[in-house]
Every structure is written in C-alpha cells, then in structure tokens.
N, C-alpha and C. Protein backbone atom coordinates (compact mmCIF):
# COMPACT_ATOMS: atom_id res chain seq x y z
N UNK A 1 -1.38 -6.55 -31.23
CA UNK A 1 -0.40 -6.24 -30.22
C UNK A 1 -1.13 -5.84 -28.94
N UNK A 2 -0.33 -6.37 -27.82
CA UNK A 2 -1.23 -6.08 -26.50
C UNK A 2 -0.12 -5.00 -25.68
N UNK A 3 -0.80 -3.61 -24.72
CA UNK A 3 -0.11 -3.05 -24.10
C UNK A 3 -1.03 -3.22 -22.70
N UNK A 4 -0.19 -2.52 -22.05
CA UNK A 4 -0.48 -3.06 -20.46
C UNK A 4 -1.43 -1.45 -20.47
N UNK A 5 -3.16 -1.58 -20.66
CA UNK A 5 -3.74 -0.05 -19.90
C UNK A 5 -3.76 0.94 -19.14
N UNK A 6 -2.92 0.08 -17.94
CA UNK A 6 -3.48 0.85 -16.65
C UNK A 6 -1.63 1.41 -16.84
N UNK A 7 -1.39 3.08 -16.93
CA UNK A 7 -0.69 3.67 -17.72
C UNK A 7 -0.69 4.02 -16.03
N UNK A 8 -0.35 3.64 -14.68
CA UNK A 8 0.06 3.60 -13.35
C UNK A 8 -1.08 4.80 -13.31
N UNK A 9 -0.08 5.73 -12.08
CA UNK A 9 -0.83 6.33 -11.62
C UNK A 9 -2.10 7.27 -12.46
N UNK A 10 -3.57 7.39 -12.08
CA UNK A 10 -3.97 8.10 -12.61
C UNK A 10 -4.70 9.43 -12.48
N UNK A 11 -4.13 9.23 -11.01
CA UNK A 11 -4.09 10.78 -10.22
C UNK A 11 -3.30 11.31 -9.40
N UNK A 12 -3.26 12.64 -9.06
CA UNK A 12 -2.47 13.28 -8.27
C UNK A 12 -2.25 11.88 -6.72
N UNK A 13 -1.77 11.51 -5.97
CA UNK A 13 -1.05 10.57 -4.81
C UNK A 13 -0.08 11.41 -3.75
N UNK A 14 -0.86 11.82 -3.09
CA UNK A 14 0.45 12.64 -1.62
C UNK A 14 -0.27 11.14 -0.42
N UNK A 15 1.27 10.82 0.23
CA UNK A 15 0.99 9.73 1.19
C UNK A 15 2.07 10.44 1.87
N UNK A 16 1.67 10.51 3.13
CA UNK A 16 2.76 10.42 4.09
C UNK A 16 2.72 9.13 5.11
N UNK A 17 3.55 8.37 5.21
CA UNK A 17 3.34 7.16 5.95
C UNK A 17 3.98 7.37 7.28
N UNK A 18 3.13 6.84 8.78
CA UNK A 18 3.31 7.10 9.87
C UNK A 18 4.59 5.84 10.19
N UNK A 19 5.77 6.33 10.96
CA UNK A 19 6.23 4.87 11.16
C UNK A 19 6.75 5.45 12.79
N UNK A 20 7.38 4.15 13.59
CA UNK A 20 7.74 4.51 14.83
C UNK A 20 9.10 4.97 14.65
N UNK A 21 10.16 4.54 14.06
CA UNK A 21 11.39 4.74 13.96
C UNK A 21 12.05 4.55 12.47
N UNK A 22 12.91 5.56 12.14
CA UNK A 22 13.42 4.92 11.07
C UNK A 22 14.72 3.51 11.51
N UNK A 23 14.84 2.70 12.49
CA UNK A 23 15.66 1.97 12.81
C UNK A 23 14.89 0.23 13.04
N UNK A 24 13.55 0.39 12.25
CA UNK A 24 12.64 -0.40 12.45
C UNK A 24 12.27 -0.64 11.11
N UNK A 25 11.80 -2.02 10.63
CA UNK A 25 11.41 -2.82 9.68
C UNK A 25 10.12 -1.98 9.19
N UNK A 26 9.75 -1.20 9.51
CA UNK A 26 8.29 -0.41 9.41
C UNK A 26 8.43 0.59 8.07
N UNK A 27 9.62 1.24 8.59
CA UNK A 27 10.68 2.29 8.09
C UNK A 27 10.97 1.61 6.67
N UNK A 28 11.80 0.55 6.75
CA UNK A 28 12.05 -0.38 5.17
C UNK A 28 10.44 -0.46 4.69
N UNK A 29 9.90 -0.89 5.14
CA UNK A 29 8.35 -1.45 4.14
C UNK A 29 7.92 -0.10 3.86
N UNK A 30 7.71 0.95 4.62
CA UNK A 30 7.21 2.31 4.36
C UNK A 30 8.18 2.93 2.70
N UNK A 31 9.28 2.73 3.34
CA UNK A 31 10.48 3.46 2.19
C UNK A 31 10.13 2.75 0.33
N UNK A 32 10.45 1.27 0.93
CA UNK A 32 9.86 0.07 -0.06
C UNK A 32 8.21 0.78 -1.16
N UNK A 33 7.73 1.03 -0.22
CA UNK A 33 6.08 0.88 -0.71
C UNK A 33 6.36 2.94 -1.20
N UNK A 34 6.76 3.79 -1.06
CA UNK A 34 7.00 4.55 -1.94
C UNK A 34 8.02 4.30 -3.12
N UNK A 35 9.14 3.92 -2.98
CA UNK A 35 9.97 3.32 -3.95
C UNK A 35 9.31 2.64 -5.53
N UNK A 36 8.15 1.66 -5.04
CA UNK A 36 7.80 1.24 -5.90
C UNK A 36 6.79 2.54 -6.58
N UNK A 37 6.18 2.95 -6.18
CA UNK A 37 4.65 3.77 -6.33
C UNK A 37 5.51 4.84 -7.23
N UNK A 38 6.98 5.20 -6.90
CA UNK A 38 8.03 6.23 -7.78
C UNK A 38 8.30 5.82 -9.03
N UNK A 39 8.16 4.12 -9.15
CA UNK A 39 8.14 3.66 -10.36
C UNK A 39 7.31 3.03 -11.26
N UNK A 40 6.16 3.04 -11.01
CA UNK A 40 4.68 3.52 -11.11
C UNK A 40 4.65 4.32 -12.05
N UNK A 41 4.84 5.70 -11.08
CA UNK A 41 4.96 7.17 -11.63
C UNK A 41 6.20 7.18 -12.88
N UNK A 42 6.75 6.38 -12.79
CA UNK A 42 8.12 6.84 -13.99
C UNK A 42 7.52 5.90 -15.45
N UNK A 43 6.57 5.22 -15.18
CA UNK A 43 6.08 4.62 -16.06
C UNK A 43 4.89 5.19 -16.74
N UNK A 44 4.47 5.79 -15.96
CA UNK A 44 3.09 6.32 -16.47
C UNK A 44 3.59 7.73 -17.10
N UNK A 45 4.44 8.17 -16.55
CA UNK A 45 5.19 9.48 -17.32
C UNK A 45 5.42 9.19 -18.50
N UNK A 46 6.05 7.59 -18.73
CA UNK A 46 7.02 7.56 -20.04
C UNK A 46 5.94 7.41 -21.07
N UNK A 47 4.47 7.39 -20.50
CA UNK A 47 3.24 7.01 -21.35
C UNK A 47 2.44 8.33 -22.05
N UNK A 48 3.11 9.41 -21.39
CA UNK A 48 2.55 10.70 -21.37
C UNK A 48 1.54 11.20 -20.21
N UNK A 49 2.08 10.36 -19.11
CA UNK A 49 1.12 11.15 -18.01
C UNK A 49 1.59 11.82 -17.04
N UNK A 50 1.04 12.86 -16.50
CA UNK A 50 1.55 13.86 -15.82
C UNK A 50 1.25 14.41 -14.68
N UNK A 51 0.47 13.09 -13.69
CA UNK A 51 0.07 12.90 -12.39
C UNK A 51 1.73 13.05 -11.40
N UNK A 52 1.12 13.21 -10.02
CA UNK A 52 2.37 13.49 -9.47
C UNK A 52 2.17 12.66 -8.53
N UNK A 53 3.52 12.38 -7.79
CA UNK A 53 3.28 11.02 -6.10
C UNK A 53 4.14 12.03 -5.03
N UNK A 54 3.79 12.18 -3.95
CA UNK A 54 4.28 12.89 -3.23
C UNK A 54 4.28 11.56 -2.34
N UNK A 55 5.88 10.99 -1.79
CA UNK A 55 5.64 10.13 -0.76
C UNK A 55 6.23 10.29 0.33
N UNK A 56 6.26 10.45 1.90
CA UNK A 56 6.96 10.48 2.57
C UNK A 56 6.52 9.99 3.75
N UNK A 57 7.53 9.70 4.67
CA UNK A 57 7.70 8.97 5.89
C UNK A 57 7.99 10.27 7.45
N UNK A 58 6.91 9.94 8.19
CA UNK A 58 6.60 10.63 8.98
C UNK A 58 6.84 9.98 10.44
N UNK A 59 7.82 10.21 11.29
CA UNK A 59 7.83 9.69 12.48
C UNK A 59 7.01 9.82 14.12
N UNK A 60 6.86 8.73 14.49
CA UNK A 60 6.13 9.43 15.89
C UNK A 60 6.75 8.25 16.90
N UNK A 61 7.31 8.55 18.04
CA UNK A 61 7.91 7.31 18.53
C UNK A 61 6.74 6.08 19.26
N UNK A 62 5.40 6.72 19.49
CA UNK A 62 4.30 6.13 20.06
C UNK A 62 3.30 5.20 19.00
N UNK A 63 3.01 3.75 18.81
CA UNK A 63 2.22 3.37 18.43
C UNK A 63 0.94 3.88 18.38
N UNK A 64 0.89 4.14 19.55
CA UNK A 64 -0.79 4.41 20.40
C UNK A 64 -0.90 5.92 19.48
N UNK A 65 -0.21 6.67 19.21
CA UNK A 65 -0.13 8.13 19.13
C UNK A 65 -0.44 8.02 17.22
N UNK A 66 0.69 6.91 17.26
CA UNK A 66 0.02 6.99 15.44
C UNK A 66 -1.15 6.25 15.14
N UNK A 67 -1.74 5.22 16.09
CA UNK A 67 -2.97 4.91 15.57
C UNK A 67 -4.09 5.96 16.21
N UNK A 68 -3.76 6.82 16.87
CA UNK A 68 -4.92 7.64 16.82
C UNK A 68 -4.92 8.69 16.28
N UNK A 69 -3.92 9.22 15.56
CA UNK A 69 -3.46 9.93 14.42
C UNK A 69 -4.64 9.77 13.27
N UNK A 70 -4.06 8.53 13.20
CA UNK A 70 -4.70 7.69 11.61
C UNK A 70 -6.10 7.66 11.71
N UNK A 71 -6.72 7.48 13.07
CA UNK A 71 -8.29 7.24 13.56
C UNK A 71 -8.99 8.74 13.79
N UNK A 72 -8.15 9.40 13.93
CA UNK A 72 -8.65 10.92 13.98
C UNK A 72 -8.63 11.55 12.51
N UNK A 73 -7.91 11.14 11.59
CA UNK A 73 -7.39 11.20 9.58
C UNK A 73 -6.59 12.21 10.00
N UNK A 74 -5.74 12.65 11.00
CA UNK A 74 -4.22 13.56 11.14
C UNK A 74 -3.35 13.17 9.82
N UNK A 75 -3.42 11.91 9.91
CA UNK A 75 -2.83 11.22 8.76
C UNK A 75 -3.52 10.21 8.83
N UNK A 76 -2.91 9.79 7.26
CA UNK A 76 -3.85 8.92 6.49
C UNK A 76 -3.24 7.76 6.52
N UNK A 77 -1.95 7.49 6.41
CA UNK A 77 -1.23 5.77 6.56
C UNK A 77 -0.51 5.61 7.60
N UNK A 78 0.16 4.66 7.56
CA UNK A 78 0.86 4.00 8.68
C UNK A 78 1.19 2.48 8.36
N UNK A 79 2.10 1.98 8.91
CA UNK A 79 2.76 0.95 8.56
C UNK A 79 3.12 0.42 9.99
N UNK A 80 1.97 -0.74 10.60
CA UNK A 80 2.50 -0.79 12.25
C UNK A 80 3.07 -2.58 12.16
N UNK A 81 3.19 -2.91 13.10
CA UNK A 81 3.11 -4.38 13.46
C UNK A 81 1.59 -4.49 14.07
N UNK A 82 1.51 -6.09 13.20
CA UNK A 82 0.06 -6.68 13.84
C UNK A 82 0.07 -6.69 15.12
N UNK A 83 0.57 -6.98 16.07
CA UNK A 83 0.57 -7.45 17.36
C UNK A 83 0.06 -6.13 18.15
N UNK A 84 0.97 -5.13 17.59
CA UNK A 84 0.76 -3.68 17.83
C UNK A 84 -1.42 -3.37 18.01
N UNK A 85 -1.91 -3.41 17.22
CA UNK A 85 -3.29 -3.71 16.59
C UNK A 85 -3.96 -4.70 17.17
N UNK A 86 -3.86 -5.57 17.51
CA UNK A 86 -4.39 -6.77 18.50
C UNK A 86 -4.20 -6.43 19.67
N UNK A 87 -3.84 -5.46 20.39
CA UNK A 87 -3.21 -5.19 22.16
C UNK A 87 -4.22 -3.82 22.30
N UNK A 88 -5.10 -4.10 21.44
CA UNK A 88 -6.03 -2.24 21.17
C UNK A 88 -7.28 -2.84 21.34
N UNK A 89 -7.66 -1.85 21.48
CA UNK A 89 -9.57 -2.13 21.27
C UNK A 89 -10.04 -2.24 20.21
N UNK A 90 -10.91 -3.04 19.58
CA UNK A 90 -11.34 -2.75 18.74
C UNK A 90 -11.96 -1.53 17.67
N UNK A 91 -11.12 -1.53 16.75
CA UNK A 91 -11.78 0.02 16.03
C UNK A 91 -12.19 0.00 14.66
N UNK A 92 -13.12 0.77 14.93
CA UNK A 92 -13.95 0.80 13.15
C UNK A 92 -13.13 1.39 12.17
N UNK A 93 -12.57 2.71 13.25
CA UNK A 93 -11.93 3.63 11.86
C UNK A 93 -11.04 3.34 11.49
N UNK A 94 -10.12 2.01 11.68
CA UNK A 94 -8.85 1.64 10.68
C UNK A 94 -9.16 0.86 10.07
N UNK A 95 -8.44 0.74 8.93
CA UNK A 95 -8.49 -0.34 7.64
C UNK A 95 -7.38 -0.72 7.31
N UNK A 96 -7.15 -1.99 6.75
CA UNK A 96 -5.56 -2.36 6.49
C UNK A 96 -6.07 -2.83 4.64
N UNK A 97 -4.62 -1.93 4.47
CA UNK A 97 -4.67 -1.53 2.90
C UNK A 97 -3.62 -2.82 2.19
N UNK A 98 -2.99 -3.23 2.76
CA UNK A 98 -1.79 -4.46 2.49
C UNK A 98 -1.47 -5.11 4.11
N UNK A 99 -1.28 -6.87 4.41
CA UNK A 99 -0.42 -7.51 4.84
C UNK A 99 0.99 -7.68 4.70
N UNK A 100 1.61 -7.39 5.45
CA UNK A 100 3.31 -7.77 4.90
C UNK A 100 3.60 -8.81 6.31
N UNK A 101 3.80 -9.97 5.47
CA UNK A 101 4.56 -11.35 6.18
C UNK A 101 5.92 -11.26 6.45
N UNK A 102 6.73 -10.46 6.94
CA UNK A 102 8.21 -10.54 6.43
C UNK A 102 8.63 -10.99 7.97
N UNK A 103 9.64 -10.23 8.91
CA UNK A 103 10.64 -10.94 9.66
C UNK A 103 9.12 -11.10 10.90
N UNK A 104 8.24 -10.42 10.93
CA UNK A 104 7.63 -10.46 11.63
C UNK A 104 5.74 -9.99 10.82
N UNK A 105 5.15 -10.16 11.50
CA UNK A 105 3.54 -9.76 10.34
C UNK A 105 3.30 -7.92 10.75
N UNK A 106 3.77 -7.07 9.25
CA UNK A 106 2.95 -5.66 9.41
C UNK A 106 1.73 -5.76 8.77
N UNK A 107 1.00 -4.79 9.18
CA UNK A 107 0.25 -3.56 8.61
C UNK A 107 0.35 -2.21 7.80
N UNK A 108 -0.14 -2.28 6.79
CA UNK A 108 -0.15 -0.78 5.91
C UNK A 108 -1.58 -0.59 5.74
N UNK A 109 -1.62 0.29 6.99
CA UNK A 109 -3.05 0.59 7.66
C UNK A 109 -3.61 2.35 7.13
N UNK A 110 -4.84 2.44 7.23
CA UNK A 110 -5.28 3.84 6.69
C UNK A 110 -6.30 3.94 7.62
N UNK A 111 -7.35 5.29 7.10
CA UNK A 111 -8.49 5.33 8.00
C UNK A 111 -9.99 5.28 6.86
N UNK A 112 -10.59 4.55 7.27
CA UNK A 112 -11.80 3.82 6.57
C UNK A 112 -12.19 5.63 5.31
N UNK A 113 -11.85 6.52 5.95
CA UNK A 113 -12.78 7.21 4.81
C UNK A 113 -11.56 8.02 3.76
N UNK A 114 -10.38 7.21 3.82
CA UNK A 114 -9.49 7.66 2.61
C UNK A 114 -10.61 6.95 1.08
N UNK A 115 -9.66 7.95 -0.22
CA UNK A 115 -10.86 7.67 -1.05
C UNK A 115 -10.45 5.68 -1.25
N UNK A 116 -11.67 4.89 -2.12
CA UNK A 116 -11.00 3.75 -2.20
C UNK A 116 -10.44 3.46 -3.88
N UNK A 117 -10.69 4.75 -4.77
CA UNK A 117 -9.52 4.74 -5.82
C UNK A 117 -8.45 5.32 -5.64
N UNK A 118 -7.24 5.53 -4.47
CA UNK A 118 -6.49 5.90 -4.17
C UNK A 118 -6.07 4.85 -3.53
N UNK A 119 -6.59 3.75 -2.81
CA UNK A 119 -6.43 2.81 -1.97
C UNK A 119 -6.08 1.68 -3.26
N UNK A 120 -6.77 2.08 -4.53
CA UNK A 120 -6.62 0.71 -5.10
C UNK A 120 -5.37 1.07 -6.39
N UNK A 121 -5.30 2.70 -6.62
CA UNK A 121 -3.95 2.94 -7.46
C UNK A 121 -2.49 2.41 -6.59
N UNK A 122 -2.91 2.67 -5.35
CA UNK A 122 -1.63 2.12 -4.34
C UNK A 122 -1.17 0.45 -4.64
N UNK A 123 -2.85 -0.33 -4.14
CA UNK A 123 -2.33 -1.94 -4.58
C UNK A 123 -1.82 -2.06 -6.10
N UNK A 124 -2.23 -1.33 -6.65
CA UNK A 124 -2.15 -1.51 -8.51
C UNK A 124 -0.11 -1.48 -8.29
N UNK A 125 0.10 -0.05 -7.95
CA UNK A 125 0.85 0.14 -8.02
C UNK A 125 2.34 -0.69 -7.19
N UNK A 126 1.85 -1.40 -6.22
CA UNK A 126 2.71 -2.34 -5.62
C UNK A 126 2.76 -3.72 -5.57
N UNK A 127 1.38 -4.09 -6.29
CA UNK A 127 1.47 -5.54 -7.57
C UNK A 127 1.82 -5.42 -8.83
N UNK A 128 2.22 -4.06 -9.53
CA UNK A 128 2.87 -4.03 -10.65
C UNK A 128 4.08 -4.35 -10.66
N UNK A 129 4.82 -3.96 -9.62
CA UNK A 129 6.03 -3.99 -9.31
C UNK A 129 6.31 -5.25 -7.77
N UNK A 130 5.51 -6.12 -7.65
CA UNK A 130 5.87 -6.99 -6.85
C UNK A 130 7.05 -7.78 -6.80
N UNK A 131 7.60 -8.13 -8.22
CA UNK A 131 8.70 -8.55 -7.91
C UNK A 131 10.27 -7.86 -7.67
N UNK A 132 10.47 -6.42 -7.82
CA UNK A 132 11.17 -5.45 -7.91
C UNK A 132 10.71 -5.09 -6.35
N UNK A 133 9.59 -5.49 -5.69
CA UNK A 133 9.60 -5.02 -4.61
C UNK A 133 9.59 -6.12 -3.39
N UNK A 134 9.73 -7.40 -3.88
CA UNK A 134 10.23 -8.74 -3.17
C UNK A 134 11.75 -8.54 -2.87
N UNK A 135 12.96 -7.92 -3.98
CA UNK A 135 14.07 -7.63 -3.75
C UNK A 135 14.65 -6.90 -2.94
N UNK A 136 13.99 -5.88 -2.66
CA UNK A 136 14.33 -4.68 -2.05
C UNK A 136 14.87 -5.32 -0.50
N UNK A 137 14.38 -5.93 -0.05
CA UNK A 137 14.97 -6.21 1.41
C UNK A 137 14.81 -8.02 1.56
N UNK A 138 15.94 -8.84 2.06
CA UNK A 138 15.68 -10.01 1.80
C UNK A 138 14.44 -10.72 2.78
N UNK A 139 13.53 -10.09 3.87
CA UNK A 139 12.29 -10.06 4.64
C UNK A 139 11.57 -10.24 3.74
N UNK A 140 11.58 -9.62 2.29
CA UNK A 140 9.90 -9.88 1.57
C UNK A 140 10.12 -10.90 0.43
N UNK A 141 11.28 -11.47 0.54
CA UNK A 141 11.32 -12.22 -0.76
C UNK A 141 9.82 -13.44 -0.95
N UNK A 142 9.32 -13.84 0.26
CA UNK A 142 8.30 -14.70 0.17
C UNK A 142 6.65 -13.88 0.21
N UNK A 143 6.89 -12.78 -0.19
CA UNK A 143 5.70 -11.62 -0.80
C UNK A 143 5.22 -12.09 -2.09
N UNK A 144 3.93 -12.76 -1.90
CA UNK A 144 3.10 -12.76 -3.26
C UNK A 144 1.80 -12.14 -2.78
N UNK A 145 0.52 -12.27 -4.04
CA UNK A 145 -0.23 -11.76 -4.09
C UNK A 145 -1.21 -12.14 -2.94
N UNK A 146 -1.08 -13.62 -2.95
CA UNK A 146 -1.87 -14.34 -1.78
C UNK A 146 -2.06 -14.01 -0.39
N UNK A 147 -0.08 -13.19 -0.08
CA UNK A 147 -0.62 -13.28 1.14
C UNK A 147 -0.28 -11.58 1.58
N UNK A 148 -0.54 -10.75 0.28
CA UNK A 148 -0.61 -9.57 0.73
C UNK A 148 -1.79 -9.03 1.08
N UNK A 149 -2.40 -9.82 0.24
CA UNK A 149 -3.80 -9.11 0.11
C UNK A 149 -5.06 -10.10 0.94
N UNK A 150 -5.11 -9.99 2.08
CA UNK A 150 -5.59 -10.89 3.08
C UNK A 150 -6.24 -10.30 4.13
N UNK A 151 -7.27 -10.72 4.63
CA UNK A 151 -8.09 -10.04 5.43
C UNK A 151 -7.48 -11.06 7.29
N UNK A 152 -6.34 -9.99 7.87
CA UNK A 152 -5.64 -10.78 8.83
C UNK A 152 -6.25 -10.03 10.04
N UNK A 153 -7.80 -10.23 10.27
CA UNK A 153 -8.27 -9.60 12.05
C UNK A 153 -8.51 -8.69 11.52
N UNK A 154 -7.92 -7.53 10.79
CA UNK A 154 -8.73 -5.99 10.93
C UNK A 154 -9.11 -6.00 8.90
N UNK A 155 -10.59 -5.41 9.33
CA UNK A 155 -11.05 -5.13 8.16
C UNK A 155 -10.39 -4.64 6.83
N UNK A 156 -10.66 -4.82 5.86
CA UNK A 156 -9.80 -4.02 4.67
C UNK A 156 -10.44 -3.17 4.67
N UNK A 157 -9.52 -2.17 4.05
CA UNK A 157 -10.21 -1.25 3.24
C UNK A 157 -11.32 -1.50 1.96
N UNK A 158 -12.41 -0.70 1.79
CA UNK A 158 -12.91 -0.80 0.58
C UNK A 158 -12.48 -1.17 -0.54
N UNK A 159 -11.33 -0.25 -0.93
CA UNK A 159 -10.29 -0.16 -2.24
C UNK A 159 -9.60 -0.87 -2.48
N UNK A 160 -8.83 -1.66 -1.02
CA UNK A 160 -7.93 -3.17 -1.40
C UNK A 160 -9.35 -4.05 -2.10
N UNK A 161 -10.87 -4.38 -1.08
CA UNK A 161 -11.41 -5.15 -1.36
C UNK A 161 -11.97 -5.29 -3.17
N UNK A 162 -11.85 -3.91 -3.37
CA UNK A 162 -11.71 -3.66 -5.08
C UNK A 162 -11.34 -3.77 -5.77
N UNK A 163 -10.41 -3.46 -5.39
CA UNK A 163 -8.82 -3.63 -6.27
C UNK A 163 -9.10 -5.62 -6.33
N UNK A 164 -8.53 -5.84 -5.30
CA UNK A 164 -8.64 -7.37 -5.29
C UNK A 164 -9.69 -8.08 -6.10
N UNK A 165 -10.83 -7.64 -6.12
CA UNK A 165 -11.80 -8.74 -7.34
C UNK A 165 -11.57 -8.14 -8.81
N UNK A 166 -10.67 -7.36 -8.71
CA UNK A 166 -10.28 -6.32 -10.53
C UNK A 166 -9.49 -7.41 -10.99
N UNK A 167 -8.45 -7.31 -10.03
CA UNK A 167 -6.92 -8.36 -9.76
C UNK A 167 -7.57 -9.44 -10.31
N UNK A 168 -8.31 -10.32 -9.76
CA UNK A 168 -8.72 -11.83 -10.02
C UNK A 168 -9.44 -11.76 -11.26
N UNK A 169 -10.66 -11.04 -11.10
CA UNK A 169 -11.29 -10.99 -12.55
C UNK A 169 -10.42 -10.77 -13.48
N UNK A 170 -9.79 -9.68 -13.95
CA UNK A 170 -8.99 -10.00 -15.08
C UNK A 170 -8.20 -10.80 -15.14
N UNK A 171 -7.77 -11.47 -14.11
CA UNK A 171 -6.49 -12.93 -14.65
C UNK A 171 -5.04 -12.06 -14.11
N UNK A 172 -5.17 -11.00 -13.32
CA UNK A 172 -4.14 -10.56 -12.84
C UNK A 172 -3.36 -9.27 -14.69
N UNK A 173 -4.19 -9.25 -15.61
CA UNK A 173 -3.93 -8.65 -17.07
C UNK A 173 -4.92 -7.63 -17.01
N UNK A 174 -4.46 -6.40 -17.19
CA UNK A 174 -4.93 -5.45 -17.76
C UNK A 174 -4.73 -4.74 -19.30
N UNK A 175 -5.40 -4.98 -19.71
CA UNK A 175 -4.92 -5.27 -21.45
C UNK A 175 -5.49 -4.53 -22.45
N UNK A 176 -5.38 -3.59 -23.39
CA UNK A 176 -6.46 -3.07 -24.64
C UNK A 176 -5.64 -3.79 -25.54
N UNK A 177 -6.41 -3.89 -26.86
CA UNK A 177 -6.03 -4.08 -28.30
C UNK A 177 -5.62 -2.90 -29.05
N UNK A 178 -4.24 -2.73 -29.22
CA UNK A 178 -3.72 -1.89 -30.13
C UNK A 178 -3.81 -2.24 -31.42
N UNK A 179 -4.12 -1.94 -32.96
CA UNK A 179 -3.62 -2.06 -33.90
C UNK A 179 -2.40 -1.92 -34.83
C-alpha cells in the first residue's frame, strides 16, 4: 500500500502577503494561496501533525512602497503584477516564489533571504492542491505546473528552484511503502 509522505506542512508557516488593494486580482491570488496552504494544514493535522499556518493579507496602496518593504524583509511576500517589476530597477533582493498567468501575469514575490524550506513547503503546498486551487477563481483555471513554476525576468527563489527538481525527480509522487 502506498501513502502520500509529505504529511503537508512540516513547520510552524506565518506569511503575511503584501497586496495593493483588496479590490484587485492580487487580493484573490493572495486569499487563494492561503486558502490552499489551510488545507495543507488540515491534512497534515488529520495525520497527527501539529504545525501551525498563520496567513494573512496585508495592504499598502503603493507598489513602490511594497516592493521596498519586501527588499528591506519589513515583510516577506507580496503578490504584485509583472509589469509592476519590469518599470523598476533592477534588484537582487527580490525573488519570485510562483508565476500566476491569469487575467493578467502576477508575481508571488519574497526577499532572497526568506528560509528556502519555507519557500518550498509553500510550492509543496499549492501543487498539492493545484487543482482545488485552479477552481477557486475562473482566471486560474489554465494554472498548471509548467507555467507556475517559471523563471519569467526575475530570479527565483532558491526554494522554488528546489522544490522544482524534488517535483520532477520524483515524477511529481512522494511516496513510502506501508505494510
């Protein structure tokens, strides 16, 4: 008999995600990407684990103000539009942790020295639930693995880049042998 290992989260997770408005597509993908990570956590509970997710959504009406937030580590995420990120200077200290293709191309951006097993319980946790999280708003229904996880102009993070050769190497299965 085969069970799925990776029993979700496997540590404590506080995210607060930067967005400009809650009246903005930023706001849905932010809400979305805790939603799932809650059910993550409800899974790994039902396994006997007893890690916690603290997720929340943090407003600032200034782009400029949350990417230098994120570049200063005020906070640690953010969820911008690409275009937003291309109209900037080039910067070392952000990293983009997920692509989202939906009505328009975001970012779920961090700052290079978040840890990168926290970066990669996040992807774990929102390719576990990719298709529960394609539903959520009809913008992501064309969300697969291909084109989340993509290096679009700004560097990844370490932890996506980790996560991502775990992903492929195992065949997308994380698996032990039960008896």
């Amino acid at each position: 008999m085969k069970f799925n290992s990776l029993l979700a989260l496997t540590q404590d997770i506080s995210l607060t995600i930067m967005v400009k408005s809650p009246l903005d597509m930023e706001y849905v993908l932010s809400k979305s990407i805790c939603k799932v990570l809650d059910r993550e956590l409800r899974i790994s509970h039902s396994f006997g684990g007893s890690n916690t997710l603290d997720c929340q959504i943090h407003f600032d009406e200034s782009v400029d103000e949350i990417i230098k937030k994120i570049e200063q580590n005020q906070f640690q995420y953010a969820v911008v539009k690409k275009d937003d990120l291309f109209n900037r200077p080039s910067n070392l200290a952000i990293r983009s942790v997920l692509y989202f293709p939906a009505d328009k191309n975001y970012v779920f951006i961090t700052n290079q020295n978040v840890d990168s097993e926290i970066i990669k319980e996040i992807n774990y946790g929102i390719l576990n639930h990719l298709l529960e999280f394609k539903y959520l708003h009809s913008s992501f229904i064309n969300f697969t693995e291909d084109n989340l996880i993509v290096k679009k102009g700004i560097p990844m993070h370490m932890g996506t880049l980790r996560f991502s050769d775990e992903w492929k190497r195992e065949k997308k299965k994380r698996f032990i042998e039960v008896e």
